[in-house]
N, C-alpha and C. Protein backbone atom coordinates (compact mmCIF):
# COMPACT_ATOMS: atom_id res chain seq x y z
N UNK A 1 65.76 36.57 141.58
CA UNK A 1 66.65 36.60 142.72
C UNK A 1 67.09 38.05 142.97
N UNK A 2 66.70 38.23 144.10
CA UNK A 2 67.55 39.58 144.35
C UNK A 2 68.86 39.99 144.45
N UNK A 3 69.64 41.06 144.29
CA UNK A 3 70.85 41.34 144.07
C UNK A 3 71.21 41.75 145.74
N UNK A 4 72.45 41.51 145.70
CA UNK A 4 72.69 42.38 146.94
C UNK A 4 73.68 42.93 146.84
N UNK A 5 73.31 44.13 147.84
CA UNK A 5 73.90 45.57 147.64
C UNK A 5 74.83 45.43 148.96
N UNK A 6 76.23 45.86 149.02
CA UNK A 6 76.97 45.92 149.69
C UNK A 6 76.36 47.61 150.32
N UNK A 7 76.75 47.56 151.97
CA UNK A 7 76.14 48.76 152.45
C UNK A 7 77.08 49.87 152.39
N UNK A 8 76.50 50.93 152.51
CA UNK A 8 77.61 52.20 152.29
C UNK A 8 77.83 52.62 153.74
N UNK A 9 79.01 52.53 153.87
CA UNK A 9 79.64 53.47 155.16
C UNK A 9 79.53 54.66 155.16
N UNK A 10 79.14 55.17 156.62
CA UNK A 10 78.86 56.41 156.54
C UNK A 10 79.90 56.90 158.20
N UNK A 11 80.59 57.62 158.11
CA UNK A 11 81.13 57.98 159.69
C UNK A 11 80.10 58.34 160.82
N UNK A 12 80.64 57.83 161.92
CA UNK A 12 79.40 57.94 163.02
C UNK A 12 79.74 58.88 163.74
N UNK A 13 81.11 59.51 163.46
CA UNK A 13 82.10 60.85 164.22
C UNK A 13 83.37 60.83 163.74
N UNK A 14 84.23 61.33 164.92
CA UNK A 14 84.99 61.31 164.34
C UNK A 14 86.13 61.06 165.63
N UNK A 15 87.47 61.01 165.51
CA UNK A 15 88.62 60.47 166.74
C UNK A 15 89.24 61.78 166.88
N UNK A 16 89.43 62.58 167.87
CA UNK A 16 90.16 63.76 168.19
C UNK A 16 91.43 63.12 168.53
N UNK A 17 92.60 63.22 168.23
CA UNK A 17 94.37 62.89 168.93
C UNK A 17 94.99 63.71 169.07
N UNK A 18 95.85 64.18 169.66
CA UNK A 18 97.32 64.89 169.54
C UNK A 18 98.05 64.76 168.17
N UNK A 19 98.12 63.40 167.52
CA UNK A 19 98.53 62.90 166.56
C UNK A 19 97.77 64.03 165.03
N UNK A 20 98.74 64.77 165.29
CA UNK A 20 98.55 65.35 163.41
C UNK A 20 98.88 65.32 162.00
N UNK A 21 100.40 64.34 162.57
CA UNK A 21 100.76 64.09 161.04
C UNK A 21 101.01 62.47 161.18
N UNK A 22 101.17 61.77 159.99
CA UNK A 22 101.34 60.32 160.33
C UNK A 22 102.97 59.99 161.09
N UNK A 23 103.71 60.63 160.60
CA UNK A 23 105.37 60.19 161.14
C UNK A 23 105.22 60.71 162.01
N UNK A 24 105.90 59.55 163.60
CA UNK A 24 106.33 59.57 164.51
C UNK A 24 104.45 59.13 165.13
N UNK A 25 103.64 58.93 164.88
CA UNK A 25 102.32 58.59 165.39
C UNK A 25 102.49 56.92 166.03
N UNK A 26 102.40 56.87 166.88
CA UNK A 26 102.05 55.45 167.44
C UNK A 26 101.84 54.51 166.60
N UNK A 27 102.38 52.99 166.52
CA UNK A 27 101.56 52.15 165.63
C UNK A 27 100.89 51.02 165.93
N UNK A 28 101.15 51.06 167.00
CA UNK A 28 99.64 50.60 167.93
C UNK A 28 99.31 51.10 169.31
N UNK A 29 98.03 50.65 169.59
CA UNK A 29 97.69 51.64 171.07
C UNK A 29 98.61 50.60 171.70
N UNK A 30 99.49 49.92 172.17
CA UNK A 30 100.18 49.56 172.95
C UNK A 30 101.37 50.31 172.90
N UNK A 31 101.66 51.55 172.13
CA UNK A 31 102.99 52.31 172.09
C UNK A 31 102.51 53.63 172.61
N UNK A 32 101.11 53.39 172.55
CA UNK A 32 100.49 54.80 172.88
C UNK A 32 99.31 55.07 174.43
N UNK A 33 100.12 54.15 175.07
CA UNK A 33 99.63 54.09 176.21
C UNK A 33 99.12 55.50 176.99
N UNK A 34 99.96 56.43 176.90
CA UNK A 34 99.35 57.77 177.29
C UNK A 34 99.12 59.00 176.58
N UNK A 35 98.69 58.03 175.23
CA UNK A 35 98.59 59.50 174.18
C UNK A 35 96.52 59.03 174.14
N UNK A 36 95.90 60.37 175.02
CA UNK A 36 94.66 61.16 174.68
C UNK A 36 93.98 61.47 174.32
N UNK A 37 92.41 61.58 173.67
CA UNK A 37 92.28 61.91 172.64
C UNK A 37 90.66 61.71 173.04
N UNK A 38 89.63 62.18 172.28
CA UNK A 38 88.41 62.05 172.28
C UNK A 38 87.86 61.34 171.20
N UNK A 39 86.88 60.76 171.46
CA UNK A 39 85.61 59.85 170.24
C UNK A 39 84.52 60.25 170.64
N UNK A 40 84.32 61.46 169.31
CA UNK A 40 82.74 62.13 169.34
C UNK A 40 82.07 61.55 168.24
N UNK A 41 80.91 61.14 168.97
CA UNK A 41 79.67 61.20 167.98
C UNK A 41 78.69 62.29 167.55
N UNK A 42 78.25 61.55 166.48
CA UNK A 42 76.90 62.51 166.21
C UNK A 42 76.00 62.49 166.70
N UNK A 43 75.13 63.27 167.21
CA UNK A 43 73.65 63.24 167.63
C UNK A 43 73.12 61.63 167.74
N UNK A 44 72.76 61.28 166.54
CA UNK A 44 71.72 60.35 166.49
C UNK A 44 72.44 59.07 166.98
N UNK A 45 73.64 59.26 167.28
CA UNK A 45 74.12 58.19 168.03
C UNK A 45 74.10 57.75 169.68
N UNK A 46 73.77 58.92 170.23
CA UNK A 46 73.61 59.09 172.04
C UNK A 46 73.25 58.23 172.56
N UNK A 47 72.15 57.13 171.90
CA UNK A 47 71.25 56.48 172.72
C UNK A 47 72.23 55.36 172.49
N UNK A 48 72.93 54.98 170.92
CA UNK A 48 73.81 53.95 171.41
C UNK A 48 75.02 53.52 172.20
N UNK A 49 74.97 54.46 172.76
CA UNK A 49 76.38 54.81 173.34
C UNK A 49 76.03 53.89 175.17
N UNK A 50 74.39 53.75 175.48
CA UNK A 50 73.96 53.65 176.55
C UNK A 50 74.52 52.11 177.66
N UNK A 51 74.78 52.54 178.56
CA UNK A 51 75.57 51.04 178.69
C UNK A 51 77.13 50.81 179.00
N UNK A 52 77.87 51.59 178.10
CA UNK A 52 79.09 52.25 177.30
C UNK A 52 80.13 52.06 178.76
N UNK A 53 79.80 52.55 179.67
CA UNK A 53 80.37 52.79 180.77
C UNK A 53 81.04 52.02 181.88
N UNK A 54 80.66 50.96 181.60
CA UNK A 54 80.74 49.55 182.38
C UNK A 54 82.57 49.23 181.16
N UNK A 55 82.65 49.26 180.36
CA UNK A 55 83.53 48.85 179.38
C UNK A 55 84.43 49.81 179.48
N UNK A 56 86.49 48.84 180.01
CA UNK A 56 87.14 49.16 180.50
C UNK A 56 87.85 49.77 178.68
N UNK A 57 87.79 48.73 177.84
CA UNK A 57 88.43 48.98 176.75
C UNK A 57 87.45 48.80 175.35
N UNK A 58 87.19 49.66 174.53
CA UNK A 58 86.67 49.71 173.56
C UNK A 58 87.07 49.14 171.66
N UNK A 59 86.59 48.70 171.34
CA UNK A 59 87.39 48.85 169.47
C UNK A 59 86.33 49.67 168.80
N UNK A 60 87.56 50.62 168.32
CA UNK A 60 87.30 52.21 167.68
C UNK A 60 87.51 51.39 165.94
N UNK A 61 86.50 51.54 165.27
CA UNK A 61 86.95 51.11 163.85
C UNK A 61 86.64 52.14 162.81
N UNK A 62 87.83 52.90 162.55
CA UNK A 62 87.75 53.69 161.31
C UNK A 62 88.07 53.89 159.92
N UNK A 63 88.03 54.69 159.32
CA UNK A 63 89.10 55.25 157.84
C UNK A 63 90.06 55.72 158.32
N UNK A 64 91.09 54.69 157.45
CA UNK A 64 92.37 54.90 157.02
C UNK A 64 92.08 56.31 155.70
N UNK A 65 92.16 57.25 156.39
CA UNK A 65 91.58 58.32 155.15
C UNK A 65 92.59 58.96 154.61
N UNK A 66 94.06 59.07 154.91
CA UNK A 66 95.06 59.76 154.93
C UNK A 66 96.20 58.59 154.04
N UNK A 67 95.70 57.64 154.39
CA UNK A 67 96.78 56.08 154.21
C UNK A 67 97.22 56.37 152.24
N UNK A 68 98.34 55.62 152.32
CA UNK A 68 98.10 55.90 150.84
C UNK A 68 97.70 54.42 150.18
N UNK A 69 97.14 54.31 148.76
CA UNK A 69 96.00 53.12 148.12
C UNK A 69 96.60 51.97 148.48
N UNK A 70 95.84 51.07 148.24
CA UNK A 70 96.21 49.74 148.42
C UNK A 70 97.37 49.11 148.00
N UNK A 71 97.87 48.36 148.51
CA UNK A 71 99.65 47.61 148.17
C UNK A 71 99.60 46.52 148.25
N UNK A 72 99.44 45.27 147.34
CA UNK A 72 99.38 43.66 148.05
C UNK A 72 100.49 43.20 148.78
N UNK A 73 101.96 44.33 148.38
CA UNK A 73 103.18 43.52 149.06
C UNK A 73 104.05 45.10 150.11
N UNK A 74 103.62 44.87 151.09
CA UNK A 74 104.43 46.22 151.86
C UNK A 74 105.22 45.62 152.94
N UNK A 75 106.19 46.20 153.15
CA UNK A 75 107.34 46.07 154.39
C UNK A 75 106.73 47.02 155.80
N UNK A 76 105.98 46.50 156.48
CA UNK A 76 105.45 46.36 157.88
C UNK A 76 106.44 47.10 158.79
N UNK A 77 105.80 48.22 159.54
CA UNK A 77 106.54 49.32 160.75
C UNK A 77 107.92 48.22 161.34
N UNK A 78 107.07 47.23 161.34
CA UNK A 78 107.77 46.26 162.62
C UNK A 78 109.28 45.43 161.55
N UNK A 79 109.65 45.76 160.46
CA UNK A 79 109.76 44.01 159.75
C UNK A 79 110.60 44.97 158.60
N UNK A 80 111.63 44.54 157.69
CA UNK A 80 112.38 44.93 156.64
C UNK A 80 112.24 43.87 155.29
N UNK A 81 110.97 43.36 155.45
CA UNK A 81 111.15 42.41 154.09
C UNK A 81 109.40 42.73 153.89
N UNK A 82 109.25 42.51 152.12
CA UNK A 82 107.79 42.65 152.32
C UNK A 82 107.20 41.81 152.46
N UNK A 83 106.33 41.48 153.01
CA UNK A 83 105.21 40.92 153.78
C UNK A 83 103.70 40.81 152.56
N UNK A 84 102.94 40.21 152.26
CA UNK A 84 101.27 40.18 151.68
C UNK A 84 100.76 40.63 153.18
N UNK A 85 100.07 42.07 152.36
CA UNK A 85 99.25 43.33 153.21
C UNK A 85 98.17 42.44 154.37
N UNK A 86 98.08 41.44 154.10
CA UNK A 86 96.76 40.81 154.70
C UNK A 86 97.55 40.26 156.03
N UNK A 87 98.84 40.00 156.02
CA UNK A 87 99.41 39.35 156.83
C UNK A 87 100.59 40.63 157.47
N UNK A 88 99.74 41.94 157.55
CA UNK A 88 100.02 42.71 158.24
C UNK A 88 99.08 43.49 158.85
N UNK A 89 98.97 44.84 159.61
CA UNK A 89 98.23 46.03 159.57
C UNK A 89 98.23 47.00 159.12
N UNK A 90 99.45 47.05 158.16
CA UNK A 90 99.37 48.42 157.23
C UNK A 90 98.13 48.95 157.28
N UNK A 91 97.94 50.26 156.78
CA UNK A 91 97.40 50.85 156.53
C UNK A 91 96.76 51.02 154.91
N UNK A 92 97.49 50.87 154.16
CA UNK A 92 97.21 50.92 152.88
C UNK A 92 96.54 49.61 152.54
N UNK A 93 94.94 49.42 152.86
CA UNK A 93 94.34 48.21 152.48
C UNK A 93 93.48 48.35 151.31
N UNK A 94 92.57 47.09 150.60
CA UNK A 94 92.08 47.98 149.39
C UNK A 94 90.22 48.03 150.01
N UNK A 95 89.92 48.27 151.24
CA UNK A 95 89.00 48.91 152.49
C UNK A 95 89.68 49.30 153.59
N UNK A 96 90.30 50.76 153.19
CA UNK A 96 90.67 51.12 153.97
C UNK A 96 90.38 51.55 155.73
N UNK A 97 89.65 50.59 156.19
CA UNK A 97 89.43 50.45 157.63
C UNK A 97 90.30 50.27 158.87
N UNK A 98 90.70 50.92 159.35
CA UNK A 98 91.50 50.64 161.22
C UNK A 98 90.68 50.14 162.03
N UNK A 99 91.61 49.40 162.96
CA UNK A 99 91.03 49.17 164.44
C UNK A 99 92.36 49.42 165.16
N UNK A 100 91.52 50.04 166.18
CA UNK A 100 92.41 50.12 167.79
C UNK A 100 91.66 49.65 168.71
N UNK A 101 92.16 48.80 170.02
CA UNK A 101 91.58 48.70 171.02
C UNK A 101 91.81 50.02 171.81
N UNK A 102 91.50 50.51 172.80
CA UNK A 102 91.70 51.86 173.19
C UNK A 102 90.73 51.97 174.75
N UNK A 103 91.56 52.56 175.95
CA UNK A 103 90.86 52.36 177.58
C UNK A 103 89.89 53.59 177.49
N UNK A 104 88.96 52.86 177.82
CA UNK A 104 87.85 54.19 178.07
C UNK A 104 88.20 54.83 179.12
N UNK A 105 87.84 56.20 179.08
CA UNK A 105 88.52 57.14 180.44
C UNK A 105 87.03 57.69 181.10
N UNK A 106 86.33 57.59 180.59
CA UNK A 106 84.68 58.52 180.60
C UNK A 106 83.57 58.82 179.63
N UNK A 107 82.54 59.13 179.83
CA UNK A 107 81.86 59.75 179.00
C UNK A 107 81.22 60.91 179.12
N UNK A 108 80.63 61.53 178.08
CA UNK A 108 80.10 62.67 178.85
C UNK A 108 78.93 63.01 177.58
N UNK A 109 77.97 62.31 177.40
CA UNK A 109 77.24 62.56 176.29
C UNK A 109 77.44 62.01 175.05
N UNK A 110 77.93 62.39 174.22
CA UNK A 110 78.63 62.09 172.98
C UNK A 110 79.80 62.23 172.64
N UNK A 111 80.45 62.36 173.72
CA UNK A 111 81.90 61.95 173.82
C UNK A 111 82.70 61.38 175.02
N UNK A 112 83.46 60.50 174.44
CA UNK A 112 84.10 59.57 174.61
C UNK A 112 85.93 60.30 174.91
N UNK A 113 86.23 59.84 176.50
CA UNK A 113 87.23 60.27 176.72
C UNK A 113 88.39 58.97 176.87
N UNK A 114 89.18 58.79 175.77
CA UNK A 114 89.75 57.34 175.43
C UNK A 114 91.39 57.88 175.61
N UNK A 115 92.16 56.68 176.03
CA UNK A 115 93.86 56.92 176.07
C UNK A 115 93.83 55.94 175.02
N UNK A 116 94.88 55.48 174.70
CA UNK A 116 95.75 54.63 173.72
C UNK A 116 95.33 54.58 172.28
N UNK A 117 95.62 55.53 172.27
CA UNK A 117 95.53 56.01 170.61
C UNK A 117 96.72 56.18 170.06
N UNK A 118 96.45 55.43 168.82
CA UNK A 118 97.26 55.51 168.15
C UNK A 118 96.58 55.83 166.21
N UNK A 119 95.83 56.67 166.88
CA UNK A 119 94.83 57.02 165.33
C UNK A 119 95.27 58.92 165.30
N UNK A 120 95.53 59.18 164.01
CA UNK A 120 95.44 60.19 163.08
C UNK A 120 94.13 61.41 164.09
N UNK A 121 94.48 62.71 164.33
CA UNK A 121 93.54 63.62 164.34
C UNK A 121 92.53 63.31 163.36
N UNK A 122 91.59 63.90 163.90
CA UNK A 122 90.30 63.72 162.67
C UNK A 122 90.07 62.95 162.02
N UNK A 123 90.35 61.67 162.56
CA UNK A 123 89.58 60.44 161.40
C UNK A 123 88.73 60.09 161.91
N UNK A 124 88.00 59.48 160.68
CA UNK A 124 86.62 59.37 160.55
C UNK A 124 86.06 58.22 161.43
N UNK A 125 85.24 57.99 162.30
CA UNK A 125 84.97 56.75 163.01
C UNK A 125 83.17 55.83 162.60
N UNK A 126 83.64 54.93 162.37
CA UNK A 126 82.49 53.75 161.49
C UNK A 126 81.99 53.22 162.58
N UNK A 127 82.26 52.93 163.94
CA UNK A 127 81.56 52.09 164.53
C UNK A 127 82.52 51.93 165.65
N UNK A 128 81.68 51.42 167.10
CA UNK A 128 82.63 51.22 168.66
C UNK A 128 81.68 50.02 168.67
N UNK A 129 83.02 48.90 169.75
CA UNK A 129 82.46 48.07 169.83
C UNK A 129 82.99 47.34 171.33
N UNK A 130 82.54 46.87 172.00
CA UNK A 130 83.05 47.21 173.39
C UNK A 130 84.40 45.48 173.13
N UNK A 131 84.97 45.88 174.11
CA UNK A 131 86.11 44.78 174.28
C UNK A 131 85.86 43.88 175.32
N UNK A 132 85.73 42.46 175.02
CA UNK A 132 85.37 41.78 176.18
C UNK A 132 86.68 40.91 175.97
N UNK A 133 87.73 40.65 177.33
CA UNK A 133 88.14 39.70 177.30
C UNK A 133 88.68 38.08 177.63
N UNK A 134 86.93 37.86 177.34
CA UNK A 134 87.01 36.30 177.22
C UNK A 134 86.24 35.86 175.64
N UNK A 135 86.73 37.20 174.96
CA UNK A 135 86.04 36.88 173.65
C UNK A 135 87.55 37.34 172.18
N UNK A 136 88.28 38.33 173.27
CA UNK A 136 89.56 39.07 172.36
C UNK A 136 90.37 38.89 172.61
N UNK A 137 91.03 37.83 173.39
CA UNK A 137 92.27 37.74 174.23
C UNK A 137 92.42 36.78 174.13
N UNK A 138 93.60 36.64 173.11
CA UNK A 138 94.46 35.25 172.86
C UNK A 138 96.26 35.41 173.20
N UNK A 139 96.08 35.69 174.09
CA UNK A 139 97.70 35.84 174.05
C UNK A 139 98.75 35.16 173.97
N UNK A 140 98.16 33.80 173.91
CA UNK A 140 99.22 33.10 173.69
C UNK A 140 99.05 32.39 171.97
N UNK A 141 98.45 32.99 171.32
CA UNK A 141 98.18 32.14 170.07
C UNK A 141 99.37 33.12 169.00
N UNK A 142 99.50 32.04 168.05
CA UNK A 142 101.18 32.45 166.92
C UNK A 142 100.78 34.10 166.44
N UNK A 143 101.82 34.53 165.99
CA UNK A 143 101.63 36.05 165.73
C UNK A 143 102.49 35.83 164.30
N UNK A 144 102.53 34.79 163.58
CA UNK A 144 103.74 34.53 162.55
C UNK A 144 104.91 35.46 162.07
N UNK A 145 105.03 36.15 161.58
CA UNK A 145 106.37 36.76 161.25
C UNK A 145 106.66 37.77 162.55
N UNK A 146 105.68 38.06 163.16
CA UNK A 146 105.93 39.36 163.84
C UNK A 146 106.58 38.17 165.59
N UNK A 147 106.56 37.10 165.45
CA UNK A 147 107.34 35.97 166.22
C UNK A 147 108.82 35.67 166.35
N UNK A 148 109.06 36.72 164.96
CA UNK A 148 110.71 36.38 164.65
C UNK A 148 110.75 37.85 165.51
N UNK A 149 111.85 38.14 165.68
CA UNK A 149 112.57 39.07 165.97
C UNK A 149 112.94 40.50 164.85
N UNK A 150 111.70 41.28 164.65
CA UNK A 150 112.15 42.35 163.75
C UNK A 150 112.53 43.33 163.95
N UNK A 151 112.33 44.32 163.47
CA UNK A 151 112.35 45.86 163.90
C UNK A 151 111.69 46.20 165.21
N UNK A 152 112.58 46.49 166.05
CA UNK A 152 111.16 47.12 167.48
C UNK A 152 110.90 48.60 167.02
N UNK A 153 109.88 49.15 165.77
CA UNK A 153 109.25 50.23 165.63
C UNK A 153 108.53 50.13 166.40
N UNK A 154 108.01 51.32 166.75
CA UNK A 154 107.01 51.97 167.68
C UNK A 154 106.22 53.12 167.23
N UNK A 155 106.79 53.62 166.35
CA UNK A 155 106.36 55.06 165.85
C UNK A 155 105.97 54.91 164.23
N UNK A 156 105.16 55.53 163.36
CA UNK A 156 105.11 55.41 162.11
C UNK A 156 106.55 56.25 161.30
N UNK A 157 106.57 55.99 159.91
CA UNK A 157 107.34 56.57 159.25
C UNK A 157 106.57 57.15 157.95
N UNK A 158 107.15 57.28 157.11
CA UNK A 158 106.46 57.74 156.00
C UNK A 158 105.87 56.92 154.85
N UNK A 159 106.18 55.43 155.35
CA UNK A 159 106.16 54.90 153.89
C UNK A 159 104.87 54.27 153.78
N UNK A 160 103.60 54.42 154.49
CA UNK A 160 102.12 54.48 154.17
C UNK A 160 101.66 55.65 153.64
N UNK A 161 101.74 56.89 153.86
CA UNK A 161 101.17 57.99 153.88
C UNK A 161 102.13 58.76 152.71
N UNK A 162 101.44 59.17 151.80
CA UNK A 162 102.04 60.54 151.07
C UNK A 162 102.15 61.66 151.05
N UNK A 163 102.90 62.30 151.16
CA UNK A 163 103.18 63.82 151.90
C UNK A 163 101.61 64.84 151.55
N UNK A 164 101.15 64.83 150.91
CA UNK A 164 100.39 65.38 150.77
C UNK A 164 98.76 65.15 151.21
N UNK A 165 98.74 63.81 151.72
CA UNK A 165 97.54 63.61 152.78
C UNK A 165 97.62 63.67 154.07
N UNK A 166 98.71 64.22 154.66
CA UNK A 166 98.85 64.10 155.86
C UNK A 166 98.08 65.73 156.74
């Protein structure tokens, strides 16, 4: 029987933002409606990009590269009690991967001119995947804790990130 090998991620580019340090950074593209930013690829990616253009909103999925290690129990931007990481978006996962949905603005080759960012300068980007919604859009389905009434954060703070990865 053959074994199988989990595949290795490799970045396909990378996310240009305004956003340079984690505090005060958006914590989701819905807070970051007019914060800017580019998604460049590499070369050998051009041809997949083809198509690209028709698609109002994209999912950008990257490294959490800055985040600090994994936490099974963290207290959530939004929320003052801790929460199991799975039943949040922290950042500190133990695959450290993001998603943002994010409006395409243009293209121009191998880059990608996107608003609603709410991603870190220079992180690393794994993969785009276009947003369709009659496939991502549940808006009326439970959101469980984040249903109660918590914190209205909007902005990050410090308590993912350690001063020294930022």
């Amino acid at each position: 029987m053959k074994s199988h090998q989990p595949p290795l991620f490799r970045p396909i580019g990378k996310i240009r933002s305004p956003h340079k340090n984690p505090v005060g950074t958006p914590i989701q593209p819905t807070y970051a409606a007019s914060s800017q930013g580019l998604v460049l690829l590499d070369p050998p990616f051009e041809d997949a990009l083809n198509g690209i253009e028709g698609f109002q909103r994209l999912w950008l999925l990257y490294l959490f590269d800055r985040a600090d290690p994994f936490q099974p129990l963290v207290i959530p931007y939004r929320d003052n009690r801790p929460r199991g990481l799975f039943a949040t978006r922290a950042p500190s996962r133990p695959n450290p991967i993001g998603m943002s949905v994010v409006r395409l603005l243009g293209r121009d080759g191998l880059e990608l001119r996107v608003a609603g960012l709410d991603v870190l300068d220079d992180t690393p980007l794994l993969d785009i995947k276009p947003y369709v919604p009659a496939f991502d859009a549940h808006p009326s389905s439970a959101a469980g804790w984040l249903d109660e009434q918590g914190e209205d954060r909007r902005v990050a703070d410090q308590r993912f990130h350690h001063p020294d990865r930022s």
